[in-house]
N, C-alpha and C. Protein backbone atom coordinates (compact mmCIF):
# COMPACT_ATOMS: atom_id res chain seq x y z
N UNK A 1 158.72 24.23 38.19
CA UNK A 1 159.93 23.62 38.66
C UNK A 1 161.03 24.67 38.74
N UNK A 2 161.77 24.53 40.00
CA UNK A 2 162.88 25.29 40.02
C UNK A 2 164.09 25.26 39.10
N UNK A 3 164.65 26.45 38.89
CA UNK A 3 165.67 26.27 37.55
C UNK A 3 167.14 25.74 38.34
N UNK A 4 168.17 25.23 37.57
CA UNK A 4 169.49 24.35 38.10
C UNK A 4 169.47 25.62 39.27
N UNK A 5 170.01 26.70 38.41
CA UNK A 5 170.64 27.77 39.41
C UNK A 5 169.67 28.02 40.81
N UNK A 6 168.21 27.88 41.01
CA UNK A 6 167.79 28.53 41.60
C UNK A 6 167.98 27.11 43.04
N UNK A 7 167.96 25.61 42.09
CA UNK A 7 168.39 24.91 43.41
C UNK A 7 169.99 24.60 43.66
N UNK A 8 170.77 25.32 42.96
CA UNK A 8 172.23 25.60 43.42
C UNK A 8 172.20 26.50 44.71
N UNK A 9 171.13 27.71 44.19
CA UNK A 9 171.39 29.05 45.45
C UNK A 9 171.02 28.03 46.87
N UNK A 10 169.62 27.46 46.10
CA UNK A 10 169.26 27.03 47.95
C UNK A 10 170.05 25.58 48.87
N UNK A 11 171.02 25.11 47.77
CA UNK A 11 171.79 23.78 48.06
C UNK A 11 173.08 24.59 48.88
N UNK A 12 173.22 25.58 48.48
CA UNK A 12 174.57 26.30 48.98
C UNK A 12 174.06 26.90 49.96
N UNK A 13 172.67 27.26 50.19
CA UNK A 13 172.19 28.18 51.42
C UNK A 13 172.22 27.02 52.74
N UNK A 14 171.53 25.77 52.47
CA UNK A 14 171.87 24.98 53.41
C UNK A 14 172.92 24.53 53.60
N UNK A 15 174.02 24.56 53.04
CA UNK A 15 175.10 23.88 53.03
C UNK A 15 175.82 25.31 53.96
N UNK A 16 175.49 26.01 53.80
CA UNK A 16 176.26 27.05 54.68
C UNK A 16 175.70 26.87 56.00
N UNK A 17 174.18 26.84 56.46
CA UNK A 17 173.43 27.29 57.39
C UNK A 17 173.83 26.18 58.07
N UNK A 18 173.90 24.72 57.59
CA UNK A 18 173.81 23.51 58.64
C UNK A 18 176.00 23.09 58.62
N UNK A 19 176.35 23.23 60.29
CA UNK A 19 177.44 22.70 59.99
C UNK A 19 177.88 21.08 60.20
N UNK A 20 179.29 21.00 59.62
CA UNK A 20 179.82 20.03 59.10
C UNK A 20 180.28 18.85 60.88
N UNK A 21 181.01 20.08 61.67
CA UNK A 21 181.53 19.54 62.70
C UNK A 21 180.63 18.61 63.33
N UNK A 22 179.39 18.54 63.68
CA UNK A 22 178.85 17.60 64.54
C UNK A 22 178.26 16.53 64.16
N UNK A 23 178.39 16.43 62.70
CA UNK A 23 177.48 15.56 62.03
C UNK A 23 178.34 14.12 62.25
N UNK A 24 177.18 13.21 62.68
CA UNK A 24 177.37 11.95 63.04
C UNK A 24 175.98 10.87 61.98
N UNK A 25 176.74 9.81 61.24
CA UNK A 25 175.87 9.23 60.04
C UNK A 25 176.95 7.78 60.31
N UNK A 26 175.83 6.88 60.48
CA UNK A 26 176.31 5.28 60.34
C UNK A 26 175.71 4.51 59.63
N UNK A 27 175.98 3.78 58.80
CA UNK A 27 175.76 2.96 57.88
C UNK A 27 175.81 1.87 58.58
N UNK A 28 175.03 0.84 58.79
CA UNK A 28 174.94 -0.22 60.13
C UNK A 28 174.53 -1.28 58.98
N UNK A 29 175.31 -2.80 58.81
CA UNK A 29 175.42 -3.80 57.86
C UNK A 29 175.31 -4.90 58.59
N UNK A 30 174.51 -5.92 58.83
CA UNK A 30 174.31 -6.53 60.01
C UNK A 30 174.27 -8.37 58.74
N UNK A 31 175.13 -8.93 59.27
CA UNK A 31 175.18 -10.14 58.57
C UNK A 31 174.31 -11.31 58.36
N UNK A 32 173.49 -11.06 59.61
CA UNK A 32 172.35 -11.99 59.75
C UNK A 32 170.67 -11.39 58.92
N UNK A 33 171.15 -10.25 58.79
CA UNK A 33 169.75 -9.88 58.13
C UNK A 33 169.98 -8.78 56.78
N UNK A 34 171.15 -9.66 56.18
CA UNK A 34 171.85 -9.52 54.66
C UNK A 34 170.10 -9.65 54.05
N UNK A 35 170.44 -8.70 52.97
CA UNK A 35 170.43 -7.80 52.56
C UNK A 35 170.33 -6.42 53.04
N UNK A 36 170.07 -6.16 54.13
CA UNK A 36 169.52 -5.07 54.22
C UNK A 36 170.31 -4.06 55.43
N UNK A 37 170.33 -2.83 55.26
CA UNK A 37 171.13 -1.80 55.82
C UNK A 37 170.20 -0.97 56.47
N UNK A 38 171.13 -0.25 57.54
CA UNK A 38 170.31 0.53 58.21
C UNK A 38 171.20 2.08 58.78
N UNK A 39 170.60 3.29 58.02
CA UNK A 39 171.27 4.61 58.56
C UNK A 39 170.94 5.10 59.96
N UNK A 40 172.06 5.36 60.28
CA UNK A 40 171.50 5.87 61.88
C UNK A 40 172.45 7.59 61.86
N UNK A 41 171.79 8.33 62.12
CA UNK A 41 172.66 9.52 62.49
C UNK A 41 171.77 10.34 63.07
N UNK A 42 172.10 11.87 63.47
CA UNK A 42 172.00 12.14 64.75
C UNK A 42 171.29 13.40 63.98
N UNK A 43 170.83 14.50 64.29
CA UNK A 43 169.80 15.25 63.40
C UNK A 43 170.75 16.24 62.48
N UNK A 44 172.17 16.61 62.62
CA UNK A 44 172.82 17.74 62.01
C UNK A 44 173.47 16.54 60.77
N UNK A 45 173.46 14.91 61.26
CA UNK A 45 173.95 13.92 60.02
C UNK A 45 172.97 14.29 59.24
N UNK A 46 171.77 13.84 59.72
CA UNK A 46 170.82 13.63 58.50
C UNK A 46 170.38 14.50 57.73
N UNK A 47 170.71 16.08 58.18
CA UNK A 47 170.51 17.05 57.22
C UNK A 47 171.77 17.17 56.45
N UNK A 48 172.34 17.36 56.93
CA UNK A 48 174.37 16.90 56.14
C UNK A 48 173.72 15.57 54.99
N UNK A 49 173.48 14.54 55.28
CA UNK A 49 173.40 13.45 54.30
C UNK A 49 172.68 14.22 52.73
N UNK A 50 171.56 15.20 53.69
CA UNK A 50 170.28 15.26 52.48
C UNK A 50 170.92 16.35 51.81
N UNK A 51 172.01 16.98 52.58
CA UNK A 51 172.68 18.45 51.52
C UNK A 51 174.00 17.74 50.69
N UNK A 52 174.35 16.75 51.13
CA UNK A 52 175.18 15.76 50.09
C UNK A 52 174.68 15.13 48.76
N UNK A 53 173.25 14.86 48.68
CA UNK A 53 172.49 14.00 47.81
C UNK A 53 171.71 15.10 47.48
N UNK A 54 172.04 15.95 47.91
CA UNK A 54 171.32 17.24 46.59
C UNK A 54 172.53 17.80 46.10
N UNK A 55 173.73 18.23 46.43
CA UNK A 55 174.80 17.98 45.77
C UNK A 55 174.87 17.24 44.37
N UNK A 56 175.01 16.03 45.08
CA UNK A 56 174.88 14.44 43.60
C UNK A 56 174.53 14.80 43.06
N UNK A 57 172.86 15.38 42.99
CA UNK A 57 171.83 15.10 42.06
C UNK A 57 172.36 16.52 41.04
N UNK A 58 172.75 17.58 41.26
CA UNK A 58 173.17 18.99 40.53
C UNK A 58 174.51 19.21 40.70
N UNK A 59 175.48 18.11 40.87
CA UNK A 59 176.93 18.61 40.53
C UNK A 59 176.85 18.48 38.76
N UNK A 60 178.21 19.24 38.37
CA UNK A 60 178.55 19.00 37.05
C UNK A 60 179.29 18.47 37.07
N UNK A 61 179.20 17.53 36.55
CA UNK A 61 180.73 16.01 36.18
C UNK A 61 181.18 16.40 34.81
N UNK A 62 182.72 15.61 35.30
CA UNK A 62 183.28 16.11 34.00
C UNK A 62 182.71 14.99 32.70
N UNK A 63 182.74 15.67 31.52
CA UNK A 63 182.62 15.01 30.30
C UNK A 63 182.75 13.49 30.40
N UNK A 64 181.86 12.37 30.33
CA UNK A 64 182.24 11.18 30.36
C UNK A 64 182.35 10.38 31.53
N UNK A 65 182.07 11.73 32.58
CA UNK A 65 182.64 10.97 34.12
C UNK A 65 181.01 10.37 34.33
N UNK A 66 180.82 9.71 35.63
CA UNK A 66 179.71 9.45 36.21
C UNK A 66 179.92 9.49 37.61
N UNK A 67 181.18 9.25 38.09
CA UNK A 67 181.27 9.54 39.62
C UNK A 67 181.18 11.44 40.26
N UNK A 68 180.50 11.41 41.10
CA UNK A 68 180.64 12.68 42.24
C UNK A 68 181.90 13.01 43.00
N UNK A 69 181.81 14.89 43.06
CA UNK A 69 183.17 14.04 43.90
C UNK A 69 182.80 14.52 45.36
N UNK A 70 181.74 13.84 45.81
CA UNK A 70 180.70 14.38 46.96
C UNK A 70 181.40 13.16 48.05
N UNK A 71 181.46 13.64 48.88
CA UNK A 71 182.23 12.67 49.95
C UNK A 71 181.04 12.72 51.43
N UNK A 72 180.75 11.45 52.17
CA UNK A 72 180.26 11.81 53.27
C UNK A 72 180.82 11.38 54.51
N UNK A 73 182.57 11.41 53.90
CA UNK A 73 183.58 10.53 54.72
C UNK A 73 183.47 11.20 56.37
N UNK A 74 183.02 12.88 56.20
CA UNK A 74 183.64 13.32 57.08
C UNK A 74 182.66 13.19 58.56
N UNK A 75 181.20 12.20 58.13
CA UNK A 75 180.38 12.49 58.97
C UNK A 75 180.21 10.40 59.31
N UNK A 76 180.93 10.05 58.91
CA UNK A 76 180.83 8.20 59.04
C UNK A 76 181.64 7.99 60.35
N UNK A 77 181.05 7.37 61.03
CA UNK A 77 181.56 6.69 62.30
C UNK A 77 182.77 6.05 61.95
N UNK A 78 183.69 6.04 62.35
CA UNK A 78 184.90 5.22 62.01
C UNK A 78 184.76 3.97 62.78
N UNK A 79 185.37 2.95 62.33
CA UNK A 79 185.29 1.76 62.80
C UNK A 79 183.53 0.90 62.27
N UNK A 80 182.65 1.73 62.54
CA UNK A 80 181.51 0.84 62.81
C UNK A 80 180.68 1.09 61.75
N UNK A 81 181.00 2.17 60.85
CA UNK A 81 180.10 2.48 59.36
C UNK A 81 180.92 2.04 58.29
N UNK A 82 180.05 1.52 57.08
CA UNK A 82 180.39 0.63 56.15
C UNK A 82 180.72 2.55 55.63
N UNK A 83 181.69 2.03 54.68
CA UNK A 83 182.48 3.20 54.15
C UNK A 83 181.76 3.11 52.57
N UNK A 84 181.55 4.37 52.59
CA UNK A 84 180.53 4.72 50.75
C UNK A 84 181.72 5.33 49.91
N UNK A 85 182.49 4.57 48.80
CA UNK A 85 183.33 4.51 48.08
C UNK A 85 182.92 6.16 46.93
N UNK A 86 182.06 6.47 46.81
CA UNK A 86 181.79 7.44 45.62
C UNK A 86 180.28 7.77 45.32
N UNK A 87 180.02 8.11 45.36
CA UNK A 87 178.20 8.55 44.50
C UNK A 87 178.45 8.87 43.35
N UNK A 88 177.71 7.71 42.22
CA UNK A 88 177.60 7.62 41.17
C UNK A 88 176.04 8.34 40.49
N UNK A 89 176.47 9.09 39.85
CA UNK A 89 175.06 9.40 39.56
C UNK A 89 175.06 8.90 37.72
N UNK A 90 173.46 8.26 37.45
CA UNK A 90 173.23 7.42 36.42
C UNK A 90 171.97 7.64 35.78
N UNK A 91 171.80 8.41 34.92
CA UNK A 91 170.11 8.21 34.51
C UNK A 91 169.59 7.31 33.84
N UNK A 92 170.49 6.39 33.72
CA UNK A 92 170.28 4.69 33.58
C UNK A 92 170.48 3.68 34.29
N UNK A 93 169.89 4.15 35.66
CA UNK A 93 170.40 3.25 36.45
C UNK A 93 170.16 1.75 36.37
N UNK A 94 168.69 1.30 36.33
CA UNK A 94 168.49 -0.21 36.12
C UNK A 94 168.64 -0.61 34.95
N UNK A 95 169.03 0.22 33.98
CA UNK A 95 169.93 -0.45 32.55
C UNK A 95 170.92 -0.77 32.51
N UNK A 96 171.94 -0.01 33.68
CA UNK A 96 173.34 -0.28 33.84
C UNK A 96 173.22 -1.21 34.51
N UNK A 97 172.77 -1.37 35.74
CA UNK A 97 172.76 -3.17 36.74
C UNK A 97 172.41 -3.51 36.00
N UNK A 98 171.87 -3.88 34.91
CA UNK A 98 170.86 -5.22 34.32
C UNK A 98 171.94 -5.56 33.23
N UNK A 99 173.12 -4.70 32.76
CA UNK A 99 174.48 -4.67 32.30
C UNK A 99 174.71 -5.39 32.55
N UNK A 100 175.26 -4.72 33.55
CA UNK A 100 176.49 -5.51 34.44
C UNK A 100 176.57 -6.73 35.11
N UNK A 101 174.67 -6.93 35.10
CA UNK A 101 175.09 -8.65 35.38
C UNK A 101 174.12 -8.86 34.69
N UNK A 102 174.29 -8.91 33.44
CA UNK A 102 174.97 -9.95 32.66
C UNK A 102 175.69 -9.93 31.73
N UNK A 103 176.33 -9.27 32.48
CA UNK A 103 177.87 -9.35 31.40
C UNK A 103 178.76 -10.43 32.55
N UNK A 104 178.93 -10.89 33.34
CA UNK A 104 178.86 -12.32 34.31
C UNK A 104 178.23 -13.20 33.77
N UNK A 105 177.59 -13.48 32.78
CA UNK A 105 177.64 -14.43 31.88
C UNK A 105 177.63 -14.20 30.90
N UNK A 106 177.88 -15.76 30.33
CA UNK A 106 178.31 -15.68 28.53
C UNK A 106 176.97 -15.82 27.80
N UNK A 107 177.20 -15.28 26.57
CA UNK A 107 175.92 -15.11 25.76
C UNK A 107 175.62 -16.87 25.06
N UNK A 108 177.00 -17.33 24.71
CA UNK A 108 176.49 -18.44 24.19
C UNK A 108 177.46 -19.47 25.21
N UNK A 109 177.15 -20.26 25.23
CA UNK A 109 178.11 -21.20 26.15
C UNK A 109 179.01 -22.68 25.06
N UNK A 110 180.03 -22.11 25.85
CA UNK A 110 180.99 -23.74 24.73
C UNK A 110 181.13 -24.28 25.28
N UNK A 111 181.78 -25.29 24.48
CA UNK A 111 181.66 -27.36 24.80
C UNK A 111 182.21 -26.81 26.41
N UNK A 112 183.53 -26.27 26.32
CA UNK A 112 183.57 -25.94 28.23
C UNK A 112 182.49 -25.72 28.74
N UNK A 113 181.77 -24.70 28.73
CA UNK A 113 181.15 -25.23 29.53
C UNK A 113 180.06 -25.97 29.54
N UNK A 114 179.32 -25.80 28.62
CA UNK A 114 178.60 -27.20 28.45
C UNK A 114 179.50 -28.93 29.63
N UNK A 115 180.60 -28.86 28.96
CA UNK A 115 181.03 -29.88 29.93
C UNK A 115 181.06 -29.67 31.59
N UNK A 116 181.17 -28.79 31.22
CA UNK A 116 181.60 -28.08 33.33
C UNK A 116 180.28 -28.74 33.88
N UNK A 117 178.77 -27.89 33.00
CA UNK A 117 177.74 -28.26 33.38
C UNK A 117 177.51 -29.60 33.66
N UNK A 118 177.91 -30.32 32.75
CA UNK A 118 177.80 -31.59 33.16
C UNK A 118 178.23 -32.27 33.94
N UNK A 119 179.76 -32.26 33.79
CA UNK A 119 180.20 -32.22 35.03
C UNK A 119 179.50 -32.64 36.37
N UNK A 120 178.82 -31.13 37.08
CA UNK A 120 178.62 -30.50 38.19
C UNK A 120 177.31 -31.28 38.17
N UNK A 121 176.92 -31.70 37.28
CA UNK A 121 175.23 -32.67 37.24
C UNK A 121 175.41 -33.98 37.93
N UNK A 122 176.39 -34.91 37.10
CA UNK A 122 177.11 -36.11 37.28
C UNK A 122 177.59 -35.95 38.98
N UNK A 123 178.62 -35.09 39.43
CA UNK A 123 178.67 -35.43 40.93
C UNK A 123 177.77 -35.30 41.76
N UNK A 124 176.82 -34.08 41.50
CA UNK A 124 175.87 -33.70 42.01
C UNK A 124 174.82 -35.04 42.51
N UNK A 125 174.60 -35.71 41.11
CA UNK A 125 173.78 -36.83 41.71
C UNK A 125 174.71 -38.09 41.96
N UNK A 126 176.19 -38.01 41.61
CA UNK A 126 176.93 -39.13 42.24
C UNK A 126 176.75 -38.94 44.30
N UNK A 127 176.67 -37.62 44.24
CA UNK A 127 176.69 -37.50 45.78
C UNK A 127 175.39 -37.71 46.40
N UNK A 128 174.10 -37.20 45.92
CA UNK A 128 173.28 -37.58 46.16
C UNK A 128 172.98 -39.29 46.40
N UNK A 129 173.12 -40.20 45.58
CA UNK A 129 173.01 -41.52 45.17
C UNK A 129 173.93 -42.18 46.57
N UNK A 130 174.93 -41.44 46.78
CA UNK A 130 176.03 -42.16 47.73
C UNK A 130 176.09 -41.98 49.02
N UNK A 131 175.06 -40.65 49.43
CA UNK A 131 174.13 -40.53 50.49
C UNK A 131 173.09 -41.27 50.91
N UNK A 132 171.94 -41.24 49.85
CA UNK A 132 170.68 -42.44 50.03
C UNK A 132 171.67 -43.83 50.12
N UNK A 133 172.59 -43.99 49.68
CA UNK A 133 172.53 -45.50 49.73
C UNK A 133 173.55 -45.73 50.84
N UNK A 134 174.42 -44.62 51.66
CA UNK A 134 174.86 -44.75 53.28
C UNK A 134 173.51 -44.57 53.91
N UNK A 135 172.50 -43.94 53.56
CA UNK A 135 171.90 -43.72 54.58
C UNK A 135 170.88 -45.00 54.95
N UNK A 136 170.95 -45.65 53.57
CA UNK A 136 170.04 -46.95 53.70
C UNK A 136 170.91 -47.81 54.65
N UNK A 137 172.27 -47.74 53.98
CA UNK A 137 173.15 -48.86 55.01
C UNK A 137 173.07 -49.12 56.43
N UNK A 138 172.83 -47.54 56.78
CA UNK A 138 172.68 -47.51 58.58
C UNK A 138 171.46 -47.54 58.82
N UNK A 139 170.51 -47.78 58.44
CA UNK A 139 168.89 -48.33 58.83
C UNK A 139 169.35 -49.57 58.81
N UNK A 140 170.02 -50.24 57.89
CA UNK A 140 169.92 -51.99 57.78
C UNK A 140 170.32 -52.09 59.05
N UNK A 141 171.41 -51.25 58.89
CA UNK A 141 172.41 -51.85 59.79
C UNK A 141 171.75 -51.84 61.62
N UNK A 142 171.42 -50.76 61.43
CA UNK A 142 170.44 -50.48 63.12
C UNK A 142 169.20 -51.38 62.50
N UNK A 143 168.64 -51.25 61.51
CA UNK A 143 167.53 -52.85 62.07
C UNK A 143 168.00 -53.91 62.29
N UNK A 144 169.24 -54.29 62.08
CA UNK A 144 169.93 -55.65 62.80
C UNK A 144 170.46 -55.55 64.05
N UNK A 145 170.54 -54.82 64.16
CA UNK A 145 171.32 -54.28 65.37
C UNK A 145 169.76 -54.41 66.60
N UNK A 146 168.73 -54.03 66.38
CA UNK A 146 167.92 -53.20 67.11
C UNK A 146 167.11 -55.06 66.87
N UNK A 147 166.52 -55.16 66.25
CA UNK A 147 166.12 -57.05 65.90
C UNK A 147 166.54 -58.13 65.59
């Protein structure tokens, strides 16, 4: 395996060799087929993207930090690419999501919510109940109507 320094030399060799000016990278977010994203860029983006994310992976952050301060603002379509706020780099990554939600919920739940729950049970099938029994009404009602 290559040592930090030896993939610093060759992160900086591409980063010199490939330039910045033409690079075109879109982040394409399409609402109907949520979840899922799609990169589109043009061949000087996509080597730009991959010398950004080798960046990430061998910057030195400061003490305590976790954000990069790797930007790929300068190659995003304006207007039509979803904008990438920071590259976080994490060597805990699915420990930290699995955090963070659930820390969106409570460990033990009180009489609130316990009641909320209930609550939301009670209308839930008050609405249900008050549906079937309009919906019975207008069968009666169209079988009298209709015989």
């Amino acid at each position: 395996m290559l040592a930090r320094e030896q993939i610093q030399q060759h992160i900086n060799e591409l980063d010199a060799a490939v330039p910045k000016e033409d690079a075109d990278l879109l982040i394409s977010y399409n609402v109907d087929s949520a979840p899922d994203c799609e990169i589109i860029g043009n061949h000087i983006g996509y080597l730009r993207f991959g010398i950004e994310m080798l960046k990430a992976a061998v910057v030195e952050l400061e003490p305590g930090a976790v954000a990069t301060n790797i930007s790929i603002g300068y190659m995003e379509v304006p207007r039509w690419s979803l904008h990438v706020k920071r590259f976080t780099r994490r060597e805990d990554v699915r420990t930290n999501v699995h955090r963070e939600f659930l820390a969106r919920f409570p460990d033990k739940f009180t009489w609130k919510h316990k009641l909320t729950i209930c609550y939301e049970v009670f209308l839930g099938i008050f609405v249900v109940l008050c549906l079937l029994i309009g919906f019975g009404e207008i069968l009666v009602w169209v079988w009298h109507l209709v015989f």
